[in-house]
Protein backbone atom coordinates (compact mmCIF):
# COMPACT_ATOMS: atom_id res chain seq x y z
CA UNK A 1 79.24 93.86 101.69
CA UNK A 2 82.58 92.19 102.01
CA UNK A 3 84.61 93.71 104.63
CA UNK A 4 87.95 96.56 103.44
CA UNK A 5 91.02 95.49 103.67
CA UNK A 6 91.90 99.54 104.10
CA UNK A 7 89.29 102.08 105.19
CA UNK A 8 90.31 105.67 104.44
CA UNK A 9 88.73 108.48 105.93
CA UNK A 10 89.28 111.77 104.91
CA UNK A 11 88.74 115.06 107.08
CA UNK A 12 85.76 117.17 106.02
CA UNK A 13 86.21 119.33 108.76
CA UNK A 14 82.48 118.60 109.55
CA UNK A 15 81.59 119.95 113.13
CA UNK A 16 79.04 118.88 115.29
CA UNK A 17 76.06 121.68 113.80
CA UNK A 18 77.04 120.08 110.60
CA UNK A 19 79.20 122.76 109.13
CA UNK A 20 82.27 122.17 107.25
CA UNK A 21 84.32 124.34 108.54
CA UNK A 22 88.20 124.26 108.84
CA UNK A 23 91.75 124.02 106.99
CA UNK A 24 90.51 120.52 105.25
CA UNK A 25 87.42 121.47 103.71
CA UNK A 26 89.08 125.10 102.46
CA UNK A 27 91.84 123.46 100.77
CA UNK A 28 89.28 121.19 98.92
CA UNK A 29 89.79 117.56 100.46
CA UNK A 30 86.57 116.61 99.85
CA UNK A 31 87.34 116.93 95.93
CA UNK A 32 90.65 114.86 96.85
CA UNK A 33 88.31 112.28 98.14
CA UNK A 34 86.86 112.18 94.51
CA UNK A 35 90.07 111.73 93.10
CA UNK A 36 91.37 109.33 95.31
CA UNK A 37 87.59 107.18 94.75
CA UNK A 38 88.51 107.32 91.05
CA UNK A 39 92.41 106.05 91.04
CA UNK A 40 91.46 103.77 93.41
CA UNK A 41 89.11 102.39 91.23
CA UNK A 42 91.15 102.84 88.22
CA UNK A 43 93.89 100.42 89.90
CA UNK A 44 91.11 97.87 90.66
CA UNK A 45 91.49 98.36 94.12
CA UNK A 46 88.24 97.36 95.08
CA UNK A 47 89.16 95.85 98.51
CA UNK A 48 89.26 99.90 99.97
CA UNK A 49 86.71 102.01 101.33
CA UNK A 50 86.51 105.80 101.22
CA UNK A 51 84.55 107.82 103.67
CA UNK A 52 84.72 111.46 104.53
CA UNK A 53 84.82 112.27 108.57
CA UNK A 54 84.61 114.85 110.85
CA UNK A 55 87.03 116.78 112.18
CA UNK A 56 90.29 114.93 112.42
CA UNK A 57 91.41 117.52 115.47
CA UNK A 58 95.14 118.45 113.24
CA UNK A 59 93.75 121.23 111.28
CA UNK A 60 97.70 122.56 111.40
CA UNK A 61 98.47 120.15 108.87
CA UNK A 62 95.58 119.59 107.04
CA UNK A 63 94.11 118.19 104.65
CA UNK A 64 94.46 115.44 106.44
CA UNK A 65 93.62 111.47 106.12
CA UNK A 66 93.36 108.20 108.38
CA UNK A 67 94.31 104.59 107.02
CA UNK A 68 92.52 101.63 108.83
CA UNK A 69 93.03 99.09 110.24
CA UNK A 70 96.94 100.16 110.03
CA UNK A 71 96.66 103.44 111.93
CA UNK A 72 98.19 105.70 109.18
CA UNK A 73 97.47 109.33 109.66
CA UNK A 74 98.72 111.70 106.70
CA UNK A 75 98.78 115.06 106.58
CA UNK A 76 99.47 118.07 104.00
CA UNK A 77 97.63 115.55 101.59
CA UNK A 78 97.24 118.78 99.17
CA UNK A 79 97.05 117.43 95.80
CA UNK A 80 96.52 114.60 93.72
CA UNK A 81 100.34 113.79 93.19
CA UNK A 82 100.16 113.21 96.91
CA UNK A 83 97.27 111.11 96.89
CA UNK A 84 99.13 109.19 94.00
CA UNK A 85 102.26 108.74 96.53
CA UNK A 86 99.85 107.39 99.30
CA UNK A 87 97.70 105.03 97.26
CA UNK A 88 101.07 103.74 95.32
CA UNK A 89 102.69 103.12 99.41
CA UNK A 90 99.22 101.20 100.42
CA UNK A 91 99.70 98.90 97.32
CA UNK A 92 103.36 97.80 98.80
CA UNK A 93 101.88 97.53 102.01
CA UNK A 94 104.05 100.48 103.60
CA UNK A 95 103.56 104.37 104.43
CA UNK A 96 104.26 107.31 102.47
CA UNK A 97 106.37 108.46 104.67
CA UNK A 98 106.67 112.20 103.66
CA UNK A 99 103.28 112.92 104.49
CA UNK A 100 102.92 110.83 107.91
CA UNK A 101 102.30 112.31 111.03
């Protein structure tokens, strides 16, 4: 496998028994991760990885999301008009800046 130019990883709220428990999971981001697999794909961005993570530790302003290697936390990523805004800032190369934390 090639390496990502961007890895996301998106809070399942996964704890250490296993359970998904937490704001992310109850407000559906694994279903966002879905979405954002399939307009990621859709844009041919085939250079970014998706992965679903633990517990990011902000569960105040989930769902949340990580960006790598740039460092890019998001949070409040609620919908799929604001995984639109994120994906459409990686492909300039900046953040979405509304949703940063």
């Amino acid at each position: 496998m090639k390496k990502p130019k961007h890895h996301i990883f998106v809070c399942g709220s996964f704890r250490a028994a296993g359970d998904s428990q937490g704001v992310c999971s109850k407000k559906d981001s694994l279903q966002l991760l879905q979405y954002m697999e399939r307009e990621l794909s859709d844009r041919g961005l085939t250079d970014v990885v998706v992965s679903s993570t633990g517990c990011l530790k902000v569960c105040d302003r989930g769902p949340a999301m990580v960006i790598y290697p740039e460092n890019w936390w998001y949070g409040k990523v609620e919908n799929e008009s604001v995984i639109d805004e994120i994906i459409d800032a990686l492909e300039d190369g900046k953040t979405a800046e509304k949703y940063i934390l």
